[in-house]
C-alpha atoms as a PDB file:
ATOM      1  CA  UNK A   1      -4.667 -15.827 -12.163  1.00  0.00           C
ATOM      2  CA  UNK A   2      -1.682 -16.642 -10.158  1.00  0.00           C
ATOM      3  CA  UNK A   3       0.475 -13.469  -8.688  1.00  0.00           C
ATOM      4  CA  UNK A   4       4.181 -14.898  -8.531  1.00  0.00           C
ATOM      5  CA  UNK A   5       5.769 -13.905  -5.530  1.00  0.00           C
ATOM      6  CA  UNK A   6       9.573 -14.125  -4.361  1.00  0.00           C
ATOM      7  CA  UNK A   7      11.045 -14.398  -1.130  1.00  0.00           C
ATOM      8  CA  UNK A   8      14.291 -12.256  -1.190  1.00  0.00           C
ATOM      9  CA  UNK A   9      14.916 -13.251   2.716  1.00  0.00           C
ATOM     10  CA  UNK A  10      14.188 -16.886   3.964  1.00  0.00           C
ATOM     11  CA  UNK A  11      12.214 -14.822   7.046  1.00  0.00           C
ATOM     12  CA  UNK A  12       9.462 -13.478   4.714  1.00  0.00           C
ATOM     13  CA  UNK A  13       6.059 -14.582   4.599  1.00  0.00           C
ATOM     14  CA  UNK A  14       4.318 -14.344   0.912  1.00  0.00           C
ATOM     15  CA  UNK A  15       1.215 -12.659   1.138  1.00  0.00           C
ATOM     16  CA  UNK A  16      -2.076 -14.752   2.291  1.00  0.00           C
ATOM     17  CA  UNK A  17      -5.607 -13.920   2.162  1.00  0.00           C
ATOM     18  CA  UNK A  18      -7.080 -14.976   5.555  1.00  0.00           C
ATOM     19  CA  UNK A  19     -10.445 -15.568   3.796  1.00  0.00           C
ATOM     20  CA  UNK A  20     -11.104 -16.637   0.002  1.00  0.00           C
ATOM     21  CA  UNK A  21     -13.307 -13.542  -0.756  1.00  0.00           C
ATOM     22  CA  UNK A  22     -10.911 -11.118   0.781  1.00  0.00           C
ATOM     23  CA  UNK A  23      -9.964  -9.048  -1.643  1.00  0.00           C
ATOM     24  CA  UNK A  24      -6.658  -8.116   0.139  1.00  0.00           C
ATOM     25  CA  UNK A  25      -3.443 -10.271   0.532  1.00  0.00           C
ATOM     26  CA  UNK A  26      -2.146  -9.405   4.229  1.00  0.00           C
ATOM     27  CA  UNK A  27       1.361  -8.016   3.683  1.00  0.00           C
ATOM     28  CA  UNK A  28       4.384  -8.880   6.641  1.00  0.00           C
ATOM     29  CA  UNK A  29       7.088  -7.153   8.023  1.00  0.00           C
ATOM     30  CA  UNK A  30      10.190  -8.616   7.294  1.00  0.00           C
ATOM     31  CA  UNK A  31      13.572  -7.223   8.461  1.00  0.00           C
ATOM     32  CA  UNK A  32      16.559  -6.852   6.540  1.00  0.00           C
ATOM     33  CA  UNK A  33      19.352  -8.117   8.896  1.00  0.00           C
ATOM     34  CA  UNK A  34      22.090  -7.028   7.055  1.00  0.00           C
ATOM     35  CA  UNK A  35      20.996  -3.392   7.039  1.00  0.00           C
ATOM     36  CA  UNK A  36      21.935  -1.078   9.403  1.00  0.00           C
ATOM     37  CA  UNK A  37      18.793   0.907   9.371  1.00  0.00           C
ATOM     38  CA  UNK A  38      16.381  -2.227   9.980  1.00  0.00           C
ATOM     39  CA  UNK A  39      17.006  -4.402  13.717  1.00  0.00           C
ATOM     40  CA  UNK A  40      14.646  -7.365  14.043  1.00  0.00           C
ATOM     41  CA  UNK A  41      12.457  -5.144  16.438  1.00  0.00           C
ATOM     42  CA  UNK A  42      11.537  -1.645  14.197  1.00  0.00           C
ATOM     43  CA  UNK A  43       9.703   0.997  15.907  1.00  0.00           C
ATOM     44  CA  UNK A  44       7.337   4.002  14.466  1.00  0.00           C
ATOM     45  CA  UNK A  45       7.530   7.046  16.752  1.00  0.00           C
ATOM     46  CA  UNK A  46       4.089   9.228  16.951  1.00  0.00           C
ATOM     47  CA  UNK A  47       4.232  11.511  14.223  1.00  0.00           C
ATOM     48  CA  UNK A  48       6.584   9.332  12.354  1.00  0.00           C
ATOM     49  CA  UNK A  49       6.750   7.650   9.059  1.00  0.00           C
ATOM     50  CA  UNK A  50       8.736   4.641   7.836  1.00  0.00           C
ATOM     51  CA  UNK A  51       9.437   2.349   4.996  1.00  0.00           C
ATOM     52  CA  UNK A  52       9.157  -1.115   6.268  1.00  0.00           C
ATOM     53  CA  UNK A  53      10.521  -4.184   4.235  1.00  0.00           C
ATOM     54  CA  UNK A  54       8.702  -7.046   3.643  1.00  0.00           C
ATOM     55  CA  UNK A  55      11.379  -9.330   1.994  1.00  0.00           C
ATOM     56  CA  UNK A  56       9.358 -10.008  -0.920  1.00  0.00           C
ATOM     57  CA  UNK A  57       9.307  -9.261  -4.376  1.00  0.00           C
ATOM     58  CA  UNK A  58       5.916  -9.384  -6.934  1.00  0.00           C
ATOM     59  CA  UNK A  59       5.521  -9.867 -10.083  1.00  0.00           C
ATOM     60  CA  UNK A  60       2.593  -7.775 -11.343  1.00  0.00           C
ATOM     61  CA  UNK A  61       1.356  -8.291 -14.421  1.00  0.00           C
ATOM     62  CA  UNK A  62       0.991  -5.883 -17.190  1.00  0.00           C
ATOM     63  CA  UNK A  63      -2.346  -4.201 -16.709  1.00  0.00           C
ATOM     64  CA  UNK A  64      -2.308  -4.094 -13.184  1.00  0.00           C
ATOM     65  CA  UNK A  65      -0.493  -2.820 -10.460  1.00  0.00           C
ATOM     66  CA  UNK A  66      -0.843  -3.741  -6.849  1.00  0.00           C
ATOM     67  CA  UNK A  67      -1.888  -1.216  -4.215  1.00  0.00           C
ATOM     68  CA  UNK A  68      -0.992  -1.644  -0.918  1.00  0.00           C
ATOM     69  CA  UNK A  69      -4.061  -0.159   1.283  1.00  0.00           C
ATOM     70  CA  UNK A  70      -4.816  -0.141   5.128  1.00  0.00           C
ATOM     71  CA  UNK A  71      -5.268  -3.365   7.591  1.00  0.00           C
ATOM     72  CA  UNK A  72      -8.036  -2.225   9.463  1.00  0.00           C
ATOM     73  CA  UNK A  73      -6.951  -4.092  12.271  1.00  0.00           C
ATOM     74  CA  UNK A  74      -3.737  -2.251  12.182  1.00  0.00           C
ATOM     75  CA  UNK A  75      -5.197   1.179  11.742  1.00  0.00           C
ATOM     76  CA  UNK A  76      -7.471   1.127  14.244  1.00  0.00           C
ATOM     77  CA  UNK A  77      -5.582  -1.084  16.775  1.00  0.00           C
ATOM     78  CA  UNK A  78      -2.197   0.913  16.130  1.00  0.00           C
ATOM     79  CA  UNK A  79      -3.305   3.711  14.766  1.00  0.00           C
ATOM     80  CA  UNK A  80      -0.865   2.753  11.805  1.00  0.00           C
ATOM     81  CA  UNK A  81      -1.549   4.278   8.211  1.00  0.00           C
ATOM     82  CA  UNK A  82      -0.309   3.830   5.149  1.00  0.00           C
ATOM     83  CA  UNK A  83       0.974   6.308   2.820  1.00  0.00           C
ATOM     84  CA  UNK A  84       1.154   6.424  -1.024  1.00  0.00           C
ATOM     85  CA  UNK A  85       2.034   2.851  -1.612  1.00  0.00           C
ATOM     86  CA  UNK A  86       1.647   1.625  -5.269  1.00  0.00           C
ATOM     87  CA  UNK A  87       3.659  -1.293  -7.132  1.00  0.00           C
ATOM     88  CA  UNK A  88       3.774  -1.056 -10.670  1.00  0.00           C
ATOM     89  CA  UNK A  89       3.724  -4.197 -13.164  1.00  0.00           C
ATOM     90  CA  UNK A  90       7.342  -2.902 -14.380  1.00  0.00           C
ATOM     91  CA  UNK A  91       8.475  -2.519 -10.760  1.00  0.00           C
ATOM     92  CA  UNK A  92      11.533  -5.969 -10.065  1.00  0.00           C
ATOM     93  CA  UNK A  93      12.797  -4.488  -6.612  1.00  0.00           C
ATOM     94  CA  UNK A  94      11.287  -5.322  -2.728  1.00  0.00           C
ATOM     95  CA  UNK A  95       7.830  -4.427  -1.733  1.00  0.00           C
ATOM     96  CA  UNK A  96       7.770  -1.990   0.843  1.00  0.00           C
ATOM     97  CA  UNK A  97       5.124  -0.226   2.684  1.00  0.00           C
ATOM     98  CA  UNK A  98       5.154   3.647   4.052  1.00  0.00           C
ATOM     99  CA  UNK A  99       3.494   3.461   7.548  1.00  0.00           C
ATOM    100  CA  UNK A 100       2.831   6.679   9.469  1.00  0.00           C
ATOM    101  CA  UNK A 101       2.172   6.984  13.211  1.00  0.00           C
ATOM    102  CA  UNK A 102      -0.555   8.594  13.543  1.00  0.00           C
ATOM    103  CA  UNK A 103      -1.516   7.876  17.440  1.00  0.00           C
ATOM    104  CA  UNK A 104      -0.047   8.990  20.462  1.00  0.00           C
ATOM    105  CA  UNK A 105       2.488   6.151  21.533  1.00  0.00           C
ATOM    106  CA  UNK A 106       5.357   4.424  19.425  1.00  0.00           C
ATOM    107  CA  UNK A 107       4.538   1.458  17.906  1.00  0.00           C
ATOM    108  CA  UNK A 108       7.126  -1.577  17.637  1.00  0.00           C
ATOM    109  CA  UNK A 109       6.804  -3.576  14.658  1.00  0.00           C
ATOM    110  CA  UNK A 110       8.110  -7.310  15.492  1.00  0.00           C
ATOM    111  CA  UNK A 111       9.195  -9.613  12.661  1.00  0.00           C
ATOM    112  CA  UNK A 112       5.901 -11.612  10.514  1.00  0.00           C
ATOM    113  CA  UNK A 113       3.719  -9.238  11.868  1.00  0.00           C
ATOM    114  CA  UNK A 114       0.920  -8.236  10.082  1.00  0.00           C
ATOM    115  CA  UNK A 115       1.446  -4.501   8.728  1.00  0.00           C
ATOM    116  CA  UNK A 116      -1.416  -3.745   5.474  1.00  0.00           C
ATOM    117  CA  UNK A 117      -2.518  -5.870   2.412  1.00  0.00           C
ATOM    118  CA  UNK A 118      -2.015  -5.477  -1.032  1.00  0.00           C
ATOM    119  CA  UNK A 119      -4.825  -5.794  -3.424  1.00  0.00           C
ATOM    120  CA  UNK A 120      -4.199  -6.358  -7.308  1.00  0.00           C
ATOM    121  CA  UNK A 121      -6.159  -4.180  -9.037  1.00  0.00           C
ATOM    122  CA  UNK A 122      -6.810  -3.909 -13.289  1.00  0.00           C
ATOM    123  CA  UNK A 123      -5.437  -0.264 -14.634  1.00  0.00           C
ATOM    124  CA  UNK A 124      -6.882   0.597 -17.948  1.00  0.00           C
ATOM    125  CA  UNK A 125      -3.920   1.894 -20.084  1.00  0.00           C
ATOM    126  CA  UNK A 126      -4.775   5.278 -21.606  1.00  0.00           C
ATOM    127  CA  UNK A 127      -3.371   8.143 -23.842  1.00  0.00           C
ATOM    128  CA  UNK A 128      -3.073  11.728 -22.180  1.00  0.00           C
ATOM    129  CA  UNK A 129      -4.595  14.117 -24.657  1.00  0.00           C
ATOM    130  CA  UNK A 130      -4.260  18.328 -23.859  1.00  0.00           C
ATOM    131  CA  UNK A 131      -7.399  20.147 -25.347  1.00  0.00           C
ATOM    132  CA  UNK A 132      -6.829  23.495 -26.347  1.00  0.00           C
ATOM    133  CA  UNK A 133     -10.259  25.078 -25.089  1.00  0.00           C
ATOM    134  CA  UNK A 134     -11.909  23.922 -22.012  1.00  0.00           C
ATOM    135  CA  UNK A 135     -15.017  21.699 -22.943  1.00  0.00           C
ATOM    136  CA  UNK A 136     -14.229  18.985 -20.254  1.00  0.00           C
ATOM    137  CA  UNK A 137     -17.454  17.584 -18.909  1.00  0.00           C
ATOM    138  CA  UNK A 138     -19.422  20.281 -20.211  1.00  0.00           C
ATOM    139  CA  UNK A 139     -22.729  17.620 -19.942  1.00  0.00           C
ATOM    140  CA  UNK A 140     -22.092  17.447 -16.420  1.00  0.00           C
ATOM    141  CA  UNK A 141     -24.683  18.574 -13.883  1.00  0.00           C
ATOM    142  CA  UNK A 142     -22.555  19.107 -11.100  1.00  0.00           C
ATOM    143  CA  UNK A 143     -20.174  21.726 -12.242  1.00  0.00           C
ATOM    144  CA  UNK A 144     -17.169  23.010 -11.113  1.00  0.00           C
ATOM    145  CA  UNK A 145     -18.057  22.824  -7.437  1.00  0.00           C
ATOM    146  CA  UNK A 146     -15.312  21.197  -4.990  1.00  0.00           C
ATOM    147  CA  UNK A 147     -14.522  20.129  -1.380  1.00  0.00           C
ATOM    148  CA  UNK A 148     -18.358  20.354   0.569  1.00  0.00           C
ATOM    149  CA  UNK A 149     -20.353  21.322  -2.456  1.00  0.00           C
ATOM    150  CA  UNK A 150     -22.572  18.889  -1.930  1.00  0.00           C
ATOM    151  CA  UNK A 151     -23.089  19.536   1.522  1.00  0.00           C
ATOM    152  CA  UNK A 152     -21.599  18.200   4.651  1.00  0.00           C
ATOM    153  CA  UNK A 153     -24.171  16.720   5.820  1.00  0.00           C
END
């Protein structure tokens, strides 16, 4: 399958698996000159969350959407995390991915740096039905039991 990919600013980078069987595309940051809220050098305060460009747009295809997860390197390294980050197949406008700050010290993003990775996964379209008496999962063995009720350890 090929995932077209456009470069709104000549500075992006499209995404690139470093390996064939990763399943994630590594995602860059890519500064919008011409905006006032982005400089070339963007920083993430502790505490702080940001929507940082990457200059590219994707063209998802119908049945999927791409999900833009964690660089492990980045989490752990920068303590950098990413927030609720989905792209849906009907979505035409620039990528961008929610980072959060979750260490103690501010983290400056520099331009091409490596910030998640997006992974295209299959979403199985479906109809929402409401059911007038509650008979959901009533085969199930587990029951209604919720955070730590299978134990915690």
């Amino acid at each position: 399958m090929n995932l077209r990919v456009y470069k709104i600013r000549k500075a992006a980078k499209l995404p690139l698996r470093a390996h064939a069987a990763d399943a994630g595309m590594d995602l860059f940051y890519c500064p919008d000159k011409q905006h006032a809220l982005y400089g070339t050098d963007y920083c993430v305060h502790p505490g702080e969350s940001k929507i940082v460009p990457t200059g590219i747009k994707v063209e998802v295809p119908y049945g999927y959407m791409l999900e833009i997860k964690n660089k492990s390197s980045v989490a752990a390294k920068k303590q950098l995390l990413v927030g609720a980050c989905v792209v849906d197949s009907g979505y035409d406008g620039e990528v961008f991915v929610n980072l959060h700050n979750v260490g103690s010290d501010a983290r400056t993003l520099e331009p091409g740096q490596k910030i998640a990775q997006a992974v295209l996964i299959p979403v199985e379209p479906c109809v929402v039905v409401g059911c007038d008496t509650d008979t959901l999962n009533e085969n199930s063995t587990r029951g209604d039991g919720a955070l730590g009720s299978t134990g915690d350890r």
